[in-house]
PDB file of N, CA and C in Angstrom:
ATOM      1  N   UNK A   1     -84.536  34.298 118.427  1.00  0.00           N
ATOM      2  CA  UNK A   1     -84.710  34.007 119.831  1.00  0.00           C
ATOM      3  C   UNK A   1     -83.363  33.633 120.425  1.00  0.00           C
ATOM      4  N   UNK A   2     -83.035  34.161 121.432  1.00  0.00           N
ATOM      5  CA  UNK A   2     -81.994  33.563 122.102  1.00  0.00           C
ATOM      6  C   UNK A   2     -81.348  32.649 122.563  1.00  0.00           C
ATOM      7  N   UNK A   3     -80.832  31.855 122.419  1.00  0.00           N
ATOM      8  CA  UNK A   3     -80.376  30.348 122.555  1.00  0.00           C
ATOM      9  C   UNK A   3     -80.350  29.942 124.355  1.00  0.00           C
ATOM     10  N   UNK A   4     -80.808  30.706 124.995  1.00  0.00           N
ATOM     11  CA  UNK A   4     -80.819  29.741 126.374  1.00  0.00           C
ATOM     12  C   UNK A   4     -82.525  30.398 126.678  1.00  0.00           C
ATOM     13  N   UNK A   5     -83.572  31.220 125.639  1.00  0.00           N
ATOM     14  CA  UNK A   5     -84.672  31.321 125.828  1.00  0.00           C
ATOM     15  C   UNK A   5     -85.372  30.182 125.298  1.00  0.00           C
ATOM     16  N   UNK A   6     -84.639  29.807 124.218  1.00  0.00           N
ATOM     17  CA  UNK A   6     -84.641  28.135 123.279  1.00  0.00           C
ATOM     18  C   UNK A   6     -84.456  27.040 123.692  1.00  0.00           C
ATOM     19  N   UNK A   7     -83.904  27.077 124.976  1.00  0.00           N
ATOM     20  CA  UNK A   7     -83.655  25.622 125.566  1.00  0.00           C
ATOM     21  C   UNK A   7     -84.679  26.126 126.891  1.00  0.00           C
ATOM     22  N   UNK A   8     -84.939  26.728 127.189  1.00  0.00           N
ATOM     23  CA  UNK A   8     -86.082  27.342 128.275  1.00  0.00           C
ATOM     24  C   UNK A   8     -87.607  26.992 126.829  1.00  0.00           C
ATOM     25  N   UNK A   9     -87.560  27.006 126.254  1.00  0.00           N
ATOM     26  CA  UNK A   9     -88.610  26.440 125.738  1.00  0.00           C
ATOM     27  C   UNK A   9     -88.977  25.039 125.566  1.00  0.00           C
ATOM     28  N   UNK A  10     -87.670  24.740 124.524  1.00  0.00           N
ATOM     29  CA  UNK A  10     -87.719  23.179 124.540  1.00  0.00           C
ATOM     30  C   UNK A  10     -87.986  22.300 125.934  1.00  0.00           C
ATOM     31  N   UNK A  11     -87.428  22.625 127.122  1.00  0.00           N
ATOM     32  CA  UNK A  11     -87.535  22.294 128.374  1.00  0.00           C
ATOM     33  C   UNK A  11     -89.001  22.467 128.508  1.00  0.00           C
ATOM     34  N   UNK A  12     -89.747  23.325 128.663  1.00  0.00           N
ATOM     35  CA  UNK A  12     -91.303  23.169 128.736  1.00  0.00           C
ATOM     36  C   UNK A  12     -91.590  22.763 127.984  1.00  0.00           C
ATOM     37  N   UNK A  13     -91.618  22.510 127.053  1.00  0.00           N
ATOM     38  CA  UNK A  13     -92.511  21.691 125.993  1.00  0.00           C
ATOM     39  C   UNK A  13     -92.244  20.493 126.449  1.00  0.00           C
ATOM     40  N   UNK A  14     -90.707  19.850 126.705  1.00  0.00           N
ATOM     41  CA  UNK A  14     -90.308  18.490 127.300  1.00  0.00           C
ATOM     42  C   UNK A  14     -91.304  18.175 128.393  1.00  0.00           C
ATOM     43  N   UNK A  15     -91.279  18.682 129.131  1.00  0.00           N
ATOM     44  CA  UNK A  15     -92.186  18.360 130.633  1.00  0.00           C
ATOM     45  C   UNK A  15     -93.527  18.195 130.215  1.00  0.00           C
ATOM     46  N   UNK A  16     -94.439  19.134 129.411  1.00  0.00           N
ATOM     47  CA  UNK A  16     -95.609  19.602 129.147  1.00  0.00           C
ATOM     48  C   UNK A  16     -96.195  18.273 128.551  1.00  0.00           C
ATOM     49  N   UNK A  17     -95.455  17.696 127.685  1.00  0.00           N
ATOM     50  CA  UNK A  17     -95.910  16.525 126.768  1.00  0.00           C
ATOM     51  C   UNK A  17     -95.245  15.036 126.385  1.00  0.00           C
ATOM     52  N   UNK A  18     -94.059  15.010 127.998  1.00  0.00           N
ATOM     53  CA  UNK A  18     -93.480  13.918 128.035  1.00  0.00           C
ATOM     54  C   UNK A  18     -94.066  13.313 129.598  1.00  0.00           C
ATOM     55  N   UNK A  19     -94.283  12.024 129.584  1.00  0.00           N
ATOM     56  CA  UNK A  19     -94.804  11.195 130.839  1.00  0.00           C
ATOM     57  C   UNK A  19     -93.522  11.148 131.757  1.00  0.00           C
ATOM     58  N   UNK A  20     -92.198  11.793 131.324  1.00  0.00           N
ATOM     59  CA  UNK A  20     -91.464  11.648 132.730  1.00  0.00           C
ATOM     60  C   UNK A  20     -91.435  12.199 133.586  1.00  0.00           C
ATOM     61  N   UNK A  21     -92.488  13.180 133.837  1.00  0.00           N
ATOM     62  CA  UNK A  21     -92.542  14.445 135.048  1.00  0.00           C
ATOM     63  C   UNK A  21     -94.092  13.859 135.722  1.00  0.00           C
ATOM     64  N   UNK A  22     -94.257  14.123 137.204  1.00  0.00           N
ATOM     65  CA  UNK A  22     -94.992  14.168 137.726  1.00  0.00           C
ATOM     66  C   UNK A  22     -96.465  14.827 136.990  1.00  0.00           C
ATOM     67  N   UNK A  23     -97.692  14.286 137.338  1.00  0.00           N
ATOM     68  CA  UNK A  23     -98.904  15.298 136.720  1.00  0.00           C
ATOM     69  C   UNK A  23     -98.738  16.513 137.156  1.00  0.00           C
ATOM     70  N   UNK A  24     -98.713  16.404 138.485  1.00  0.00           N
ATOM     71  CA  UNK A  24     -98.477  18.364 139.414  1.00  0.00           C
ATOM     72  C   UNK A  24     -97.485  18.922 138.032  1.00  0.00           C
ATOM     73  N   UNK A  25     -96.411  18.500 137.814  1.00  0.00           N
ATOM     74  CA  UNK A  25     -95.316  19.637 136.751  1.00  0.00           C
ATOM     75  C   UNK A  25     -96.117  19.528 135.659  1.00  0.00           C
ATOM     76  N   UNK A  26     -96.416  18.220 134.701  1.00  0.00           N
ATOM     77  CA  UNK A  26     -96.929  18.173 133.738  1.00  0.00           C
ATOM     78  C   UNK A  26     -97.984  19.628 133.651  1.00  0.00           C
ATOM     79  N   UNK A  27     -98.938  19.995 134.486  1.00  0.00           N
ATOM     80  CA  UNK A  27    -100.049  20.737 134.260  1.00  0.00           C
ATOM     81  C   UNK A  27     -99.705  21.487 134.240  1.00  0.00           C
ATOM     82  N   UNK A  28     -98.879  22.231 135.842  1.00  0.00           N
ATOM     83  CA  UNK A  28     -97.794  23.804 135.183  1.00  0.00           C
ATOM     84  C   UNK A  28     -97.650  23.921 134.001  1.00  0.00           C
ATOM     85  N   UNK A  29     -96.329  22.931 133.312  1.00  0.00           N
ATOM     86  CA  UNK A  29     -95.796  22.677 132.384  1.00  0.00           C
ATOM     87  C   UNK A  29     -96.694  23.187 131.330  1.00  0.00           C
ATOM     88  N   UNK A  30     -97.921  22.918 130.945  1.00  0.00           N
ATOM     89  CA  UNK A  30     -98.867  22.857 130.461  1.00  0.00           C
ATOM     90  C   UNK A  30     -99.792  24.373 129.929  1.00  0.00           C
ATOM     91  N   UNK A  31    -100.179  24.859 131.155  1.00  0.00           N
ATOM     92  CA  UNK A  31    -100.287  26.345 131.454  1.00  0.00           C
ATOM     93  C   UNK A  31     -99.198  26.975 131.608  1.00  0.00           C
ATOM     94  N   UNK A  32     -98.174  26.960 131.347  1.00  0.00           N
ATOM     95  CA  UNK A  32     -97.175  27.480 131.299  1.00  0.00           C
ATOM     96  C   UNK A  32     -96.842  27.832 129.137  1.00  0.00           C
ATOM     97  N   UNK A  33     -97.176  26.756 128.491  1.00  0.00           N
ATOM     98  CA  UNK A  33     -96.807  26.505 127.423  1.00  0.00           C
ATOM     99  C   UNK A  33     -97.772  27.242 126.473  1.00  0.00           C
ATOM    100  N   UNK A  34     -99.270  27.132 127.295  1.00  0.00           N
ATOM    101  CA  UNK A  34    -100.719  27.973 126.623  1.00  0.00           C
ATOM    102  C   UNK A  34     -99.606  29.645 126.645  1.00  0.00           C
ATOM    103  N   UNK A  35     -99.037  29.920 127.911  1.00  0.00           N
ATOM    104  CA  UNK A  35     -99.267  31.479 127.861  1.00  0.00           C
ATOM    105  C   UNK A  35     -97.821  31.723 127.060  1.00  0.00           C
ATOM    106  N   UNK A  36     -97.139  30.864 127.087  1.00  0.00           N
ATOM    107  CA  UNK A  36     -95.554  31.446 126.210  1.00  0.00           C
ATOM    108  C   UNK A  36     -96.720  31.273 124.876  1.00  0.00           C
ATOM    109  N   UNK A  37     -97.368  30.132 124.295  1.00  0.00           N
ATOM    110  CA  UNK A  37     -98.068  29.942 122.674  1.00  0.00           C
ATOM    111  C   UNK A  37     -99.157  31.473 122.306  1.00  0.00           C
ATOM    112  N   UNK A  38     -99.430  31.835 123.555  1.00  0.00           N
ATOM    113  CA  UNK A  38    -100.265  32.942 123.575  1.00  0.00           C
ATOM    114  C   UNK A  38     -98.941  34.374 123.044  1.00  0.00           C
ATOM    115  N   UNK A  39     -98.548  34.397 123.828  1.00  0.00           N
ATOM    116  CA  UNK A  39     -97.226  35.155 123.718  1.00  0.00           C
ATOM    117  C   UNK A  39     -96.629  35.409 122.169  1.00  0.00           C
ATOM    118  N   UNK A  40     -96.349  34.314 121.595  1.00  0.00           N
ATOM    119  CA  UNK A  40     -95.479  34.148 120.628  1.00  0.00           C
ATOM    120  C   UNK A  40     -96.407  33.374 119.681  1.00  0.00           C
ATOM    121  N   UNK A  41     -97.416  33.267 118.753  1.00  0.00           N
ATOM    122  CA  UNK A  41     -97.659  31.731 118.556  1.00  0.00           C
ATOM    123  C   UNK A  41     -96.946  31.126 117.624  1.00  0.00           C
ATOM    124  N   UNK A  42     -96.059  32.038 116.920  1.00  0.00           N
ATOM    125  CA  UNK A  42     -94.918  31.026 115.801  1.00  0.00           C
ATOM    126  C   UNK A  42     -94.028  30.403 116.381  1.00  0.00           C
ATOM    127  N   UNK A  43     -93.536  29.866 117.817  1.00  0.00           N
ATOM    128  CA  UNK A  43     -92.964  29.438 118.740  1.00  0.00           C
ATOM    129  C   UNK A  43     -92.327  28.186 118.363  1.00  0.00           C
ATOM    130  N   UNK A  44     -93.621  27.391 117.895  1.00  0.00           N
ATOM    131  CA  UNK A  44     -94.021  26.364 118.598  1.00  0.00           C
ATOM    132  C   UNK A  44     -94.416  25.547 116.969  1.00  0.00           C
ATOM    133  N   UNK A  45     -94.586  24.043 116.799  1.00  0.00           N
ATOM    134  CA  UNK A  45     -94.894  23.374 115.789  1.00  0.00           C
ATOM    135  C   UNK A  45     -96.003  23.024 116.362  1.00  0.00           C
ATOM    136  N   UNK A  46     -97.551  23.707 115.617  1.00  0.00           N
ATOM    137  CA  UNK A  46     -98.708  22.854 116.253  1.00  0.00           C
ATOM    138  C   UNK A  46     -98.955  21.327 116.340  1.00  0.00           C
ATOM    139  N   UNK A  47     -98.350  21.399 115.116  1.00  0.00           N
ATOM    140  CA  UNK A  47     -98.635  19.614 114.963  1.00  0.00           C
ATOM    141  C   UNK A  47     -98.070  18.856 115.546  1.00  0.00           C
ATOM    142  N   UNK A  48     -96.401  19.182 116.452  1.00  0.00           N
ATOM    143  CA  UNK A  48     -96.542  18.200 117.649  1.00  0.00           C
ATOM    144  C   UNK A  48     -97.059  18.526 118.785  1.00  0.00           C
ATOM    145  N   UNK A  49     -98.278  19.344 118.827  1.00  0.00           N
ATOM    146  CA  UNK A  49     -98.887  19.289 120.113  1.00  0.00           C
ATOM    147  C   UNK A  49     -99.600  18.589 120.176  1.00  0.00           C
ATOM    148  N   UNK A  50    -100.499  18.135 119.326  1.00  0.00           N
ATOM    149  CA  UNK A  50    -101.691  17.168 118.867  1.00  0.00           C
ATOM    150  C   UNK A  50    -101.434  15.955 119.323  1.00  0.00           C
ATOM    151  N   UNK A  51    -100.873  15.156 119.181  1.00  0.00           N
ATOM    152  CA  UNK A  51    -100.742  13.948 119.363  1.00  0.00           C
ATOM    153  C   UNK A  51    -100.146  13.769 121.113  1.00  0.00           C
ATOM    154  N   UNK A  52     -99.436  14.074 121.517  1.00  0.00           N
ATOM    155  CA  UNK A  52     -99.225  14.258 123.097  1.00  0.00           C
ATOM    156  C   UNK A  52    -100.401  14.931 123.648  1.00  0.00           C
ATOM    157  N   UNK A  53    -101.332  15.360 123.288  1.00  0.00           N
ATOM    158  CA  UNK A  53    -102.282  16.185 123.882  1.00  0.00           C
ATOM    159  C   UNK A  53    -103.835  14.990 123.900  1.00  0.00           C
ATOM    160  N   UNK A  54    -103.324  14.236 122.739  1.00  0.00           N
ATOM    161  CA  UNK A  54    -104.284  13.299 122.565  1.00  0.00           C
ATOM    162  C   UNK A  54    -104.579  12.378 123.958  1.00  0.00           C
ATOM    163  N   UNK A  55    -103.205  12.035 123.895  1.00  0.00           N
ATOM    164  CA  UNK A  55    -102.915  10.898 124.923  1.00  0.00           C
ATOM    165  C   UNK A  55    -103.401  11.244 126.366  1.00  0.00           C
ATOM    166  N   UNK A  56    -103.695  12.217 126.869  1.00  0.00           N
ATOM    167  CA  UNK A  56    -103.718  13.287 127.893  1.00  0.00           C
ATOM    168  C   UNK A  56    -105.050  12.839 128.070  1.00  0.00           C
ATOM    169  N   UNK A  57    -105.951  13.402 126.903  1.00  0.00           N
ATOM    170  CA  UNK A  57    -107.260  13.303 126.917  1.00  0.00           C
ATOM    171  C   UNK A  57    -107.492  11.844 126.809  1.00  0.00           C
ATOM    172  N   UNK A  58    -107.308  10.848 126.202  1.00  0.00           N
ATOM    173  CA  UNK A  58    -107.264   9.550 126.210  1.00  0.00           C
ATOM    174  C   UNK A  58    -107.067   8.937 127.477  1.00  0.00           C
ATOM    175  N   UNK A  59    -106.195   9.478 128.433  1.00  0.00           N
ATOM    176  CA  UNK A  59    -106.505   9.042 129.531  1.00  0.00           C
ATOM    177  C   UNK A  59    -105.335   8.258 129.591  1.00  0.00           C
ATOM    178  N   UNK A  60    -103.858   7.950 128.943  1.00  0.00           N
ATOM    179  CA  UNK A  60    -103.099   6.966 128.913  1.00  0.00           C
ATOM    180  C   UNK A  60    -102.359   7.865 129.438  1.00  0.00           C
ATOM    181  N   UNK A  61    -101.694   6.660 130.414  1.00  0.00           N
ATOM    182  CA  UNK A  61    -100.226   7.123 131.870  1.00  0.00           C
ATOM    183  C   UNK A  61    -101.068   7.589 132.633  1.00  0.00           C
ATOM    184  N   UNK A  62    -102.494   7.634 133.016  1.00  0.00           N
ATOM    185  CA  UNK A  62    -102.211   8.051 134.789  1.00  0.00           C
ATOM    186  C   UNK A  62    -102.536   9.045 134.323  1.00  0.00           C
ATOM    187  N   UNK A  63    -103.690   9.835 133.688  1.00  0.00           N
ATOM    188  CA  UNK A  63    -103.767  11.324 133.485  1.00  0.00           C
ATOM    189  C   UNK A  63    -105.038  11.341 134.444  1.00  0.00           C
ATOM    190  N   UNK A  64    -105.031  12.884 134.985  1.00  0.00           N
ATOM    191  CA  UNK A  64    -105.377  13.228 136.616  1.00  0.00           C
ATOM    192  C   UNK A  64    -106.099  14.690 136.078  1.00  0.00           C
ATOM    193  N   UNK A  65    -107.077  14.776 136.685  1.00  0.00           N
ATOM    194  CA  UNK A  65    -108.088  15.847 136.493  1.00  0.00           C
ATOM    195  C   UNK A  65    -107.500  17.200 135.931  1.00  0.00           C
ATOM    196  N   UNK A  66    -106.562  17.548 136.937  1.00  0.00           N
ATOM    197  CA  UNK A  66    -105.702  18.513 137.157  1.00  0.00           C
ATOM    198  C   UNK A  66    -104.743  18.722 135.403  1.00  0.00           C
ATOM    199  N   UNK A  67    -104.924  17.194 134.819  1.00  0.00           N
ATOM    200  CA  UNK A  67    -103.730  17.454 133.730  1.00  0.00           C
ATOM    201  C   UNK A  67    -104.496  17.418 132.903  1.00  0.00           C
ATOM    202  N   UNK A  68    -105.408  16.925 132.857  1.00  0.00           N
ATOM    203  CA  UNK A  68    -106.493  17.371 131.659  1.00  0.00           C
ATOM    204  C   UNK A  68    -106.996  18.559 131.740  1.00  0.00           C
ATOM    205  N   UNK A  69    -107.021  19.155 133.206  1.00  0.00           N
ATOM    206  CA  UNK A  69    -107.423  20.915 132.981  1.00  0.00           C
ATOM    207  C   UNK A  69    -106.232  21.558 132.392  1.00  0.00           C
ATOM    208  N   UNK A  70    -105.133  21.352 132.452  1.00  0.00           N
ATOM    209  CA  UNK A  70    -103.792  21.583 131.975  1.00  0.00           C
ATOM    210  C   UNK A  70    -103.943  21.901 130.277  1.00  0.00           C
ATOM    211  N   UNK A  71    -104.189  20.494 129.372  1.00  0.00           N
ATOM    212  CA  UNK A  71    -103.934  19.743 128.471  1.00  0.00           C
ATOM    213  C   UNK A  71    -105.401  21.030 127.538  1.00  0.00           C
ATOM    214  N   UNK A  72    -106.675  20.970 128.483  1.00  0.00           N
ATOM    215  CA  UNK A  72    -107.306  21.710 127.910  1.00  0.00           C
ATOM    216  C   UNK A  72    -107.574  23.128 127.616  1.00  0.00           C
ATOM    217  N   UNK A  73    -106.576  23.625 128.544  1.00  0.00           N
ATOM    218  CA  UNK A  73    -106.188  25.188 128.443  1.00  0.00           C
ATOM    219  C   UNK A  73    -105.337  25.296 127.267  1.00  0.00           C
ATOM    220  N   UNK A  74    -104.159  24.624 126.963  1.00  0.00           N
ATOM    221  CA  UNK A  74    -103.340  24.481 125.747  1.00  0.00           C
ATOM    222  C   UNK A  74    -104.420  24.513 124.894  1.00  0.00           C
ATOM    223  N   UNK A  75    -105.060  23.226 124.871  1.00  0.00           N
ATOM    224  CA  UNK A  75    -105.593  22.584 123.496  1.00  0.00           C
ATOM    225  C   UNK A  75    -106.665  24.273 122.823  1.00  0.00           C
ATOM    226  N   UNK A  76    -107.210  24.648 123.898  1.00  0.00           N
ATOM    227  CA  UNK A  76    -108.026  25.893 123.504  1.00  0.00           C
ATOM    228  C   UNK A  76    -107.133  27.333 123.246  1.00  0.00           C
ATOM    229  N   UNK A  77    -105.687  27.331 123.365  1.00  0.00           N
ATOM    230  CA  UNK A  77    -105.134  28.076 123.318  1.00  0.00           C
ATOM    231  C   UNK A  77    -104.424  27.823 121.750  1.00  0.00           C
ATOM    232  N   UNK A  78    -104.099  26.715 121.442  1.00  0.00           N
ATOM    233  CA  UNK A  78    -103.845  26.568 120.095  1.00  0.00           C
ATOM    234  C   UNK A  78    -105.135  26.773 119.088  1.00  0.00           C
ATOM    235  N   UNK A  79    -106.382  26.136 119.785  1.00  0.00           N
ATOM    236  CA  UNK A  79    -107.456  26.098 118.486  1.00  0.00           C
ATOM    237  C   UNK A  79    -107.773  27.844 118.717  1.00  0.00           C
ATOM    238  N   UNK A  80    -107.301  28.744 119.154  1.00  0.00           N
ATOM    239  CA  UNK A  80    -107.859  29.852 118.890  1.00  0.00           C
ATOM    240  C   UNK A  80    -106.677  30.911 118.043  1.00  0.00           C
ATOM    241  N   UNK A  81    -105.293  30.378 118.389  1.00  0.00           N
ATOM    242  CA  UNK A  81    -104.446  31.305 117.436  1.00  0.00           C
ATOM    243  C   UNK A  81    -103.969  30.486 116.022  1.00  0.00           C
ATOM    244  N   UNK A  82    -104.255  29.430 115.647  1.00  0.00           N
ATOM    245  CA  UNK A  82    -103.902  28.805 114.163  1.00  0.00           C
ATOM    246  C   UNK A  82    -105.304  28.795 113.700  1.00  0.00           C
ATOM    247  N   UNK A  83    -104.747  29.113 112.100  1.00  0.00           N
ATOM    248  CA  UNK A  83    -105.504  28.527 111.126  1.00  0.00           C
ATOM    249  C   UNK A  83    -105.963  27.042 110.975  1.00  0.00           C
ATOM    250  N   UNK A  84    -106.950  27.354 110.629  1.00  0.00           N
ATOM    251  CA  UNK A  84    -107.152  25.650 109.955  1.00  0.00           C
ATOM    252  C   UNK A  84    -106.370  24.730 108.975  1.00  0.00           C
ATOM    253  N   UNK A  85    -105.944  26.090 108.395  1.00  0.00           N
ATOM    254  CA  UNK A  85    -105.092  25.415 107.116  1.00  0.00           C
ATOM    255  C   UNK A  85    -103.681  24.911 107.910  1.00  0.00           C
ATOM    256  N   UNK A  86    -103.439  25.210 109.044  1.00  0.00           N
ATOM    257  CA  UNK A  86    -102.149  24.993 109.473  1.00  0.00           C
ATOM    258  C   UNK A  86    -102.287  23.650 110.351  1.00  0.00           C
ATOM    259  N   UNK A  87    -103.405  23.172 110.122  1.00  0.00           N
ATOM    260  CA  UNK A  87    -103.701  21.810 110.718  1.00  0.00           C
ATOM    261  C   UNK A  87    -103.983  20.524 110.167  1.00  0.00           C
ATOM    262  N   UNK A  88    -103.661  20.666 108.955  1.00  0.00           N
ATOM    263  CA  UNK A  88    -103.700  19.690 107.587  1.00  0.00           C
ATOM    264  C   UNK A  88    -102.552  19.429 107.717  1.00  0.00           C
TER     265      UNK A  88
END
């Protein structure tokens, strides 16, 4: 992968699953990250999506309808291209 398509990733993933961006970016961010994981799915480390995705659904920082529709487009976009075994 190309090294400024690599920091164009890391950058969404940053936004997607860090509390320093607004919910409005967060959710882009979000649906943005389902369709690059759709795209590519070796992209990406599932297992740190899990735990930032938790928090989302948990409801901690201020999470807003909009970012849980976000959070749950991902979350169904990962449980449909990994294995199970890749979740141990």
């Amino acid at each position: 992968m190309p090294a400024a398509l690599n920091n164009l990733t890391d950058s969404i993933f940053d936004l997607a699953l860090s509390n320093r961006s607004s919910p409005l970016v967060r959710k882009k961010a979000l649906v943005c990250l389902s369709r690059m994981l759709r795209k590519d799915p070796n992209q990406f480390d599932v297992k740190k999506i899990f735990s930032p995705l938790s928090d989302i659904f948990e409801g901690k920082n201020s999470s807003t309808l909009s970012l849980v529709s976000g959070g749950a487009s991902l979350l169904l976009t990962v449980l449909n291209l990994v294995n199970s075994d890749q979740l141990k």
